[in-house]
PDB file of N, CA and C in Angstrom:
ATOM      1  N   UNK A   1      -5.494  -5.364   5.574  1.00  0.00           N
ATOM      2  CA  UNK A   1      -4.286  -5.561   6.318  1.00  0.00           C
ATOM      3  C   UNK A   1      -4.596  -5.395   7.800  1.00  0.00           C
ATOM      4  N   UNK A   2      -3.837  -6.069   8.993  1.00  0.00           N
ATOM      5  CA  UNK A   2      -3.841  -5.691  10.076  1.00  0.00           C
ATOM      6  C   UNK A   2      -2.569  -6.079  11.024  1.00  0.00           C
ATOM      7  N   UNK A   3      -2.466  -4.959  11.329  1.00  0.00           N
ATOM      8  CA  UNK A   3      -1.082  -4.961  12.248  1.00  0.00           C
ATOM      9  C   UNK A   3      -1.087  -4.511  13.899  1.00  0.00           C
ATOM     10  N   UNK A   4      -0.183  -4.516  14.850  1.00  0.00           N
ATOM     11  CA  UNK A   4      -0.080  -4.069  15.806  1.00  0.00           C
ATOM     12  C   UNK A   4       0.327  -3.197  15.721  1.00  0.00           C
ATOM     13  N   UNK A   5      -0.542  -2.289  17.214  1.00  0.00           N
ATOM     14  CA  UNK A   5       0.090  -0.552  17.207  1.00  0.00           C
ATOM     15  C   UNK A   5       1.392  -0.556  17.070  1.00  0.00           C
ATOM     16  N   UNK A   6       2.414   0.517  16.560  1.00  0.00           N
ATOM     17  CA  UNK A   6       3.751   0.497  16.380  1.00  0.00           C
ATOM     18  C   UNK A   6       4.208  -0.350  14.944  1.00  0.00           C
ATOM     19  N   UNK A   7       3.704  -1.669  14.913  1.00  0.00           N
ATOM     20  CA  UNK A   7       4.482  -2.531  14.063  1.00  0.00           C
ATOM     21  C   UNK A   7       4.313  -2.016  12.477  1.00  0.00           C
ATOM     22  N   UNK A   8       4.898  -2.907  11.908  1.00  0.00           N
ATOM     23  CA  UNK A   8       4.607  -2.623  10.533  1.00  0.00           C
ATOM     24  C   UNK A   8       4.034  -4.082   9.848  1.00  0.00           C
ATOM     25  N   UNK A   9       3.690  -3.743   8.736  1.00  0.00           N
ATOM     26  CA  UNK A   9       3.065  -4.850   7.686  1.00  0.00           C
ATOM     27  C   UNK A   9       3.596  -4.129   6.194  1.00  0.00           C
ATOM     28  N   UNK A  10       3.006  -5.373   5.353  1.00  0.00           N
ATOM     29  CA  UNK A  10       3.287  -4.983   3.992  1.00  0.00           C
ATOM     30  C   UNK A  10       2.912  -5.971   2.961  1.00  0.00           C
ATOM     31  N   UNK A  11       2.564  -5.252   1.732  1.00  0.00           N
ATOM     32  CA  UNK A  11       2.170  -6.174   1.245  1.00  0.00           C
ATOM     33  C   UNK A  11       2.745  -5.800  -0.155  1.00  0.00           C
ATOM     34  N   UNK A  12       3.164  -7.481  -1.321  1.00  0.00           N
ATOM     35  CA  UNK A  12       3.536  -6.628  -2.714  1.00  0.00           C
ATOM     36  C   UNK A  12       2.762  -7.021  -3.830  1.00  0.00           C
ATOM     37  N   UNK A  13       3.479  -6.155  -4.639  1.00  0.00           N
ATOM     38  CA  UNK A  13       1.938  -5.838  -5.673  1.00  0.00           C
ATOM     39  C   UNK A  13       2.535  -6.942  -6.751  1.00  0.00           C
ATOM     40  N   UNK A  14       1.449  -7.139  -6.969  1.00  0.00           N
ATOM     41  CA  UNK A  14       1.531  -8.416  -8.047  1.00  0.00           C
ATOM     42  C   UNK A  14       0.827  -7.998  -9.475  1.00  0.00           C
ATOM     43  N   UNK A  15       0.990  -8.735 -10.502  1.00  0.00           N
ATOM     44  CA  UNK A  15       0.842  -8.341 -11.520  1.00  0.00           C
ATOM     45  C   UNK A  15      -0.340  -8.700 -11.814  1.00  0.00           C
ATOM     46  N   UNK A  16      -1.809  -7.862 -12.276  1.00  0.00           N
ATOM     47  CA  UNK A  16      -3.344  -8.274 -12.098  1.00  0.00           C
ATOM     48  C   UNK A  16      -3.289  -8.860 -13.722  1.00  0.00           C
ATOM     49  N   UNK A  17      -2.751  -7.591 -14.562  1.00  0.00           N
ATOM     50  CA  UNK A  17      -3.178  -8.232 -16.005  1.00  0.00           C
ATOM     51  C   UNK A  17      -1.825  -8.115 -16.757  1.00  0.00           C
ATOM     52  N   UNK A  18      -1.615  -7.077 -16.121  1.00  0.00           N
ATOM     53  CA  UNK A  18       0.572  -7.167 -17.113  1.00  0.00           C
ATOM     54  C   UNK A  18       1.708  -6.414 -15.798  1.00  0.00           C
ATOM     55  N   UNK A  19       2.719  -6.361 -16.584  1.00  0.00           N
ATOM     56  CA  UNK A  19       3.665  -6.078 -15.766  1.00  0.00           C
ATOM     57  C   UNK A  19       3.429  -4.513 -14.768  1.00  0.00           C
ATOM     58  N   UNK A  20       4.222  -4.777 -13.921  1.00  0.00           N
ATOM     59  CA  UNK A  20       4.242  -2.989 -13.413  1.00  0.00           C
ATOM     60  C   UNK A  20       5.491  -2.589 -12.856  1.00  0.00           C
ATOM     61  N   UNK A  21       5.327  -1.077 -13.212  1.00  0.00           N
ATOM     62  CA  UNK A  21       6.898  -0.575 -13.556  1.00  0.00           C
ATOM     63  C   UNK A  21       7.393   0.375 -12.459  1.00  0.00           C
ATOM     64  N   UNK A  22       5.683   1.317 -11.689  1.00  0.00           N
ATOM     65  CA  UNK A  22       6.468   1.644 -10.513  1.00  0.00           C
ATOM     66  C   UNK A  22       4.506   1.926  -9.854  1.00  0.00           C
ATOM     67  N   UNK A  23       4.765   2.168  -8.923  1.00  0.00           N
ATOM     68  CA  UNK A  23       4.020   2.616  -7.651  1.00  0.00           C
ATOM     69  C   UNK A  23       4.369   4.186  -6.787  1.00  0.00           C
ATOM     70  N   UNK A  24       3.191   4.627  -6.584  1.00  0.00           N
ATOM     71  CA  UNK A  24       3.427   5.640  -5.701  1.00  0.00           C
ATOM     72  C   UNK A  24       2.234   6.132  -4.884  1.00  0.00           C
ATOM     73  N   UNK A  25       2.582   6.432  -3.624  1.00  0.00           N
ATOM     74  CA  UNK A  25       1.563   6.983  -2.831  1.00  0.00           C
ATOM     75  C   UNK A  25       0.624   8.140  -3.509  1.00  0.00           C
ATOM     76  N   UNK A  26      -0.861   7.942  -3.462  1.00  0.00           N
ATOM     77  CA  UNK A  26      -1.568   9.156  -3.685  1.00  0.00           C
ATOM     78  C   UNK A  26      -2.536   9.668  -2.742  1.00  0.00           C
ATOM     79  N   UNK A  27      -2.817   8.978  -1.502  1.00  0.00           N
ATOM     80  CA  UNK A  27      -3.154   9.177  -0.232  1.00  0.00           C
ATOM     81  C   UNK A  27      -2.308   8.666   1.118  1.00  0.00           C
ATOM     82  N   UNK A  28      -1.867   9.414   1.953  1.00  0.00           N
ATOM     83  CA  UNK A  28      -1.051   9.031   2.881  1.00  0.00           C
ATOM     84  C   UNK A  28      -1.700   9.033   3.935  1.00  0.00           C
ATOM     85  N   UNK A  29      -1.677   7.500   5.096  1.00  0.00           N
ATOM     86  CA  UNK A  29      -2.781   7.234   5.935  1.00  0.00           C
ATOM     87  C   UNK A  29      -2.190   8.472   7.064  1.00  0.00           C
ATOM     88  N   UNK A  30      -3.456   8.516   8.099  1.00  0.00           N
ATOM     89  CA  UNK A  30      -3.491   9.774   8.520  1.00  0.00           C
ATOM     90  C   UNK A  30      -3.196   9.108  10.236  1.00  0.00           C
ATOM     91  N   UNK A  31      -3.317   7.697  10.553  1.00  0.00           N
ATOM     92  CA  UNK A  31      -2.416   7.466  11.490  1.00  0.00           C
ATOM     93  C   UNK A  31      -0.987   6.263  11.588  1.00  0.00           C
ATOM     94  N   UNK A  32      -0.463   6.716  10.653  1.00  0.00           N
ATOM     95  CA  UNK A  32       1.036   5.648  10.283  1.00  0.00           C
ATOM     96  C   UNK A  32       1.685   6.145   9.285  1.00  0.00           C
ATOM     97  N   UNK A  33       2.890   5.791   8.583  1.00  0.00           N
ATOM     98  CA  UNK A  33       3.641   5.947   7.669  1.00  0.00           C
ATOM     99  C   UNK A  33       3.248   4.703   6.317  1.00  0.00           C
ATOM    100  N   UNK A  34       3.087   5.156   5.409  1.00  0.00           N
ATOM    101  CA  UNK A  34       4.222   3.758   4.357  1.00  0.00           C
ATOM    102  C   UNK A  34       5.032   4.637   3.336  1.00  0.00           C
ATOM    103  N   UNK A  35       5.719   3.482   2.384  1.00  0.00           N
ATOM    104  CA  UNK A  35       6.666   3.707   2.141  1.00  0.00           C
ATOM    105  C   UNK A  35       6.663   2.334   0.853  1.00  0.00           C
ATOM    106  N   UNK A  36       7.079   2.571  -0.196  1.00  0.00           N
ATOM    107  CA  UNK A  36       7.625   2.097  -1.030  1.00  0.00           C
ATOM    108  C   UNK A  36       8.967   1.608  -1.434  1.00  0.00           C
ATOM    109  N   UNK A  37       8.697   0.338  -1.558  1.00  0.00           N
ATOM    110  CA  UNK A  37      10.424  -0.219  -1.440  1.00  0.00           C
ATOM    111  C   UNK A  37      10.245  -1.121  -3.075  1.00  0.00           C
ATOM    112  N   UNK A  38      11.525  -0.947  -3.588  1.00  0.00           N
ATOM    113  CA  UNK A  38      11.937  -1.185  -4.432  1.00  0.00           C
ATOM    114  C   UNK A  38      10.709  -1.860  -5.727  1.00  0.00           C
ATOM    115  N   UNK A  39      10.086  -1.163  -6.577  1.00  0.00           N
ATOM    116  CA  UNK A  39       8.590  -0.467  -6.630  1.00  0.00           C
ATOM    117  C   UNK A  39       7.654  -1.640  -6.419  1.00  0.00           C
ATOM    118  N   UNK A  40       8.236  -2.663  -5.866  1.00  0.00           N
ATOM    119  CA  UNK A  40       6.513  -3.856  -5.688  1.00  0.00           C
ATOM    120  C   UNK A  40       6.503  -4.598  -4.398  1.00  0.00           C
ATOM    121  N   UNK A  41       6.708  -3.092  -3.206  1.00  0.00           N
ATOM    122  CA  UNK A  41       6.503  -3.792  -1.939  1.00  0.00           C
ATOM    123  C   UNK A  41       6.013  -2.240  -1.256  1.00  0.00           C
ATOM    124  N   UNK A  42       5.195  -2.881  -0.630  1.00  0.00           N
ATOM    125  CA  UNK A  42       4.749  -1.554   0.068  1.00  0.00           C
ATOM    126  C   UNK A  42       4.409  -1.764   1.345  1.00  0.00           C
ATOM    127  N   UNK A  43       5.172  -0.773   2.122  1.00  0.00           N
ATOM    128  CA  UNK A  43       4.980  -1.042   3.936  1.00  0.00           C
ATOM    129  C   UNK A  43       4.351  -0.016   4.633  1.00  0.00           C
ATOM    130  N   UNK A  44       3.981  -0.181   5.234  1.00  0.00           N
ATOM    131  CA  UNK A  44       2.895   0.289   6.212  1.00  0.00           C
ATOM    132  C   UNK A  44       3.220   0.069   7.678  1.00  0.00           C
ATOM    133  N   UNK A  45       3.308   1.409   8.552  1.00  0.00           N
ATOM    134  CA  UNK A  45       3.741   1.608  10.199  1.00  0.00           C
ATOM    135  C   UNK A  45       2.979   2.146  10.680  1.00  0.00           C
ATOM    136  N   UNK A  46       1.842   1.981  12.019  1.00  0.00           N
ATOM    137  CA  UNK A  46       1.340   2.384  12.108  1.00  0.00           C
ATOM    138  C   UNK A  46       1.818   3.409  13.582  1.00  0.00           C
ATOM    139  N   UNK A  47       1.400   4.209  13.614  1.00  0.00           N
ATOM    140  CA  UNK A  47       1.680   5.092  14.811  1.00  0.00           C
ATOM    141  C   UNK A  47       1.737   4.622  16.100  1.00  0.00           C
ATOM    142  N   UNK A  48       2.877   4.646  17.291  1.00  0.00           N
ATOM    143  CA  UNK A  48       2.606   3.787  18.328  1.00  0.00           C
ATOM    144  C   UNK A  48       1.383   4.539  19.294  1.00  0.00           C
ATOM    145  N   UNK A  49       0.849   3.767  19.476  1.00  0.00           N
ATOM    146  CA  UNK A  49      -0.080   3.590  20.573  1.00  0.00           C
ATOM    147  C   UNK A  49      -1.794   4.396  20.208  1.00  0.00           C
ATOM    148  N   UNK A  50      -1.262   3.949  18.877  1.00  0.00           N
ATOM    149  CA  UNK A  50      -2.993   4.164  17.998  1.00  0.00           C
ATOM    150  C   UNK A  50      -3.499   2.806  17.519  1.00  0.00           C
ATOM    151  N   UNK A  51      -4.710   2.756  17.807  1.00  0.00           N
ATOM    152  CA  UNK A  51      -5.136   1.745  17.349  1.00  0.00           C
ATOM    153  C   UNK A  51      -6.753   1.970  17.191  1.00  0.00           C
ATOM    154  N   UNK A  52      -7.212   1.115  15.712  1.00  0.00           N
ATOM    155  CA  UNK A  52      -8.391   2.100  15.124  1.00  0.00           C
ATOM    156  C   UNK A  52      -8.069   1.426  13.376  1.00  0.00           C
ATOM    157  N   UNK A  53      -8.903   2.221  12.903  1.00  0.00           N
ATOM    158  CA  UNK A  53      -8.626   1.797  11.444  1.00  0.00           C
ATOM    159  C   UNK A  53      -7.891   2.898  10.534  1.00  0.00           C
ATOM    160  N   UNK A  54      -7.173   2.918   9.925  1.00  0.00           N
ATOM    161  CA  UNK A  54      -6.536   3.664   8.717  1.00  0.00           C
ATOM    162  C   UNK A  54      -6.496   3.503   7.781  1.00  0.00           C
ATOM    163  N   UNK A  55      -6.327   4.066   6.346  1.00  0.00           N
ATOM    164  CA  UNK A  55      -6.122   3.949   5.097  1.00  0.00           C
ATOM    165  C   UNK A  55      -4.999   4.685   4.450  1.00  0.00           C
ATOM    166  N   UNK A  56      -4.816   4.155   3.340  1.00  0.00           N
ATOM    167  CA  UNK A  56      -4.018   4.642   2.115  1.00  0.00           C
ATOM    168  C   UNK A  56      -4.324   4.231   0.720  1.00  0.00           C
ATOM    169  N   UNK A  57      -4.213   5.108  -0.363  1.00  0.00           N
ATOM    170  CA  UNK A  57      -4.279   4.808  -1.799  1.00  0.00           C
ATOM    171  C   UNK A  57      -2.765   4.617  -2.204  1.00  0.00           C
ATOM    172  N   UNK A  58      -2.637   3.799  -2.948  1.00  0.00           N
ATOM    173  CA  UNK A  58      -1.586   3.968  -4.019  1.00  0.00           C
ATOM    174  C   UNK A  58      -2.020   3.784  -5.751  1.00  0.00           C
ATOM    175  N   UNK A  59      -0.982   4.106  -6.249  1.00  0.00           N
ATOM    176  CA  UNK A  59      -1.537   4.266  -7.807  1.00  0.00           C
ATOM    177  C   UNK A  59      -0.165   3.434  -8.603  1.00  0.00           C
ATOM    178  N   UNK A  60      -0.807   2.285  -8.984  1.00  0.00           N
ATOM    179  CA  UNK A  60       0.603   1.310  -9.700  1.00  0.00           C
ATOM    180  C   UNK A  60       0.584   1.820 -11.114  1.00  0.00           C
ATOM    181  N   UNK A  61       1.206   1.852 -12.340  1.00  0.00           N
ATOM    182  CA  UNK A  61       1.340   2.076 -13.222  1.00  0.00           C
ATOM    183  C   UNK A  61       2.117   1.237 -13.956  1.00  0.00           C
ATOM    184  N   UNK A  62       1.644   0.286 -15.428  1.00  0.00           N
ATOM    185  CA  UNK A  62       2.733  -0.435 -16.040  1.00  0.00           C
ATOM    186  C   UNK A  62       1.674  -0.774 -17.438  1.00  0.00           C
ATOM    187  N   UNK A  63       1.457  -2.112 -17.877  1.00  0.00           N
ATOM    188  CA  UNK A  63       0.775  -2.886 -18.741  1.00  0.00           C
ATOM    189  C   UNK A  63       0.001  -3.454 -19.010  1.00  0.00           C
ATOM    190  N   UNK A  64      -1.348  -3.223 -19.826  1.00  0.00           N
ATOM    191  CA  UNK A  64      -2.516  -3.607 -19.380  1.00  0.00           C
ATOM    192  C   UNK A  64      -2.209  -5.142 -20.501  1.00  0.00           C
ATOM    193  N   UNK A  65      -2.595  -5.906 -20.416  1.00  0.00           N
ATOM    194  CA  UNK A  65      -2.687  -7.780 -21.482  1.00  0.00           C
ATOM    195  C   UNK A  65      -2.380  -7.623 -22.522  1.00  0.00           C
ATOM    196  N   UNK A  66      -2.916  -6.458 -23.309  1.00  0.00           N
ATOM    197  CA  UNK A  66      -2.653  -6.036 -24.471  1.00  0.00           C
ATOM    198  C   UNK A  66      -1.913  -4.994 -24.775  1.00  0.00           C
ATOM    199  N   UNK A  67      -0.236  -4.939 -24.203  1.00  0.00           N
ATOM    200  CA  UNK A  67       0.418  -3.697 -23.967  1.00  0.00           C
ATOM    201  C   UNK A  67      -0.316  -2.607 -24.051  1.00  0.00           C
ATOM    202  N   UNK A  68      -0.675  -1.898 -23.393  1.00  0.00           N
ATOM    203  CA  UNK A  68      -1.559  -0.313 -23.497  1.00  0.00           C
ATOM    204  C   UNK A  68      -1.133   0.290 -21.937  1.00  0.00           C
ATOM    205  N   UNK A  69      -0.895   0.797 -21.829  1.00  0.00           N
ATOM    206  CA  UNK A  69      -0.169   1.749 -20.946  1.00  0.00           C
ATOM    207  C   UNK A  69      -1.646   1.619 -20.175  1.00  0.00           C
ATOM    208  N   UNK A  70      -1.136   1.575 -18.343  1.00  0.00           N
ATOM    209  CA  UNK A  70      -2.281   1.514 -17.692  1.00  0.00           C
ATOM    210  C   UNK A  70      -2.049   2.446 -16.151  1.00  0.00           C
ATOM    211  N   UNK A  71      -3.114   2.701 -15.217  1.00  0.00           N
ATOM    212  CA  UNK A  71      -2.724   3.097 -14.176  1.00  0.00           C
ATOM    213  C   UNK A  71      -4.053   2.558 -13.366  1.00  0.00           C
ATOM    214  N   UNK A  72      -3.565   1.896 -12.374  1.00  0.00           N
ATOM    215  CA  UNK A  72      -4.274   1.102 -11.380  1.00  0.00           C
ATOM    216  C   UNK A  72      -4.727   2.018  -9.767  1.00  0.00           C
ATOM    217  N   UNK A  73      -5.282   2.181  -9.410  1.00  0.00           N
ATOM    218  CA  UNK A  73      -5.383   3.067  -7.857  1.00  0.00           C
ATOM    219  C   UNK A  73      -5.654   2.545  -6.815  1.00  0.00           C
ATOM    220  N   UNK A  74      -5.406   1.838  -5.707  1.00  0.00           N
ATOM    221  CA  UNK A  74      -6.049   0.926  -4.877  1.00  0.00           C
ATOM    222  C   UNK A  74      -5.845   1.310  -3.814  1.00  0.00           C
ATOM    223  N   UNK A  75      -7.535   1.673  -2.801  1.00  0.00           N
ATOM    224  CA  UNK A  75      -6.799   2.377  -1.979  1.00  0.00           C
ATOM    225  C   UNK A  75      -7.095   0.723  -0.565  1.00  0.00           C
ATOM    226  N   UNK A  76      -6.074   1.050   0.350  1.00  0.00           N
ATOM    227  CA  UNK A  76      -5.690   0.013   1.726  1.00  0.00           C
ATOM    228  C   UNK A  76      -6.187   0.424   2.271  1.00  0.00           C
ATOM    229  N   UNK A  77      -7.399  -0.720   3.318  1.00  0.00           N
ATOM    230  CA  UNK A  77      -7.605  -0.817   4.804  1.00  0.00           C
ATOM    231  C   UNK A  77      -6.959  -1.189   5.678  1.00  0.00           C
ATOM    232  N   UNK A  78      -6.544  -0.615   6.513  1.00  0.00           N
ATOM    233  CA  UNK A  78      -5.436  -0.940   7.500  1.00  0.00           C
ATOM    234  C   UNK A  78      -6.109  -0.941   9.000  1.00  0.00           C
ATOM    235  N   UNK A  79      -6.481  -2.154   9.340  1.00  0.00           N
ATOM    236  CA  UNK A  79      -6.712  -2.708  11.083  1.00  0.00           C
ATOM    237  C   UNK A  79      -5.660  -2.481  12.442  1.00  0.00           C
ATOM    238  N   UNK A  80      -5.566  -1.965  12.613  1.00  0.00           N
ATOM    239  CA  UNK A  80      -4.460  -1.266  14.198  1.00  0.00           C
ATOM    240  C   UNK A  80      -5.320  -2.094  15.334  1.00  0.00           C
ATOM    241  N   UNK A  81      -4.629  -3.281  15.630  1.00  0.00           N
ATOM    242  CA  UNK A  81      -4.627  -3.754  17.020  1.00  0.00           C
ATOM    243  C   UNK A  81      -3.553  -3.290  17.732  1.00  0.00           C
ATOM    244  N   UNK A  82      -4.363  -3.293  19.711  1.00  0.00           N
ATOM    245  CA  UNK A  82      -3.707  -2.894  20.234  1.00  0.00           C
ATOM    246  C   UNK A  82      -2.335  -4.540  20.542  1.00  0.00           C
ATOM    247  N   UNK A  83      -1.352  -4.000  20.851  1.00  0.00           N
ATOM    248  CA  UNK A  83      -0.259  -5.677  21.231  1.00  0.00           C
ATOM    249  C   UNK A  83      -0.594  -6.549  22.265  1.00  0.00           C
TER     250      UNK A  83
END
């Protein structure tokens, strides 16, 4: 991902092998916010007037092809240009 200092981005989660039922932060980047919106969008703010690289994990949880209960972890690179 890459955004401008201040701005936000986002990206939503799509289904790799089956459905998914919710998402949640399990690392929170250490210069910006995100935030989970309605469980298959996830936004990302980065701090004003930082610019640099950041990260975050999240952990999706739903259905693996062959219904079997699954949990996915993926953690985000996040690019901070300055505007």
């Amino acid at each position: 991902m890459t955004v401008s200092s201040g701005d936000r981005c986002s990206i939503r989660l799509r289904h790799s092998s089956g459905p998914t039922f919710s998402a949640e932060i399990v690392q929170r980047p250490s210069n910006g916010t995100v935030v989970i919106e309605a469980p298959h969008r996830i936004i990302y703010r980065s701090r004003a007037g930082y610019v640099g690289n950041d990260t975050f994990t999240y952990a999706r949880r739903g259905l693996s092809t062959n219904n079997a209960p699954v949990v996915r972890t993926v953690r985000i690179s996040v690019r901070v240009t300055a505007r």
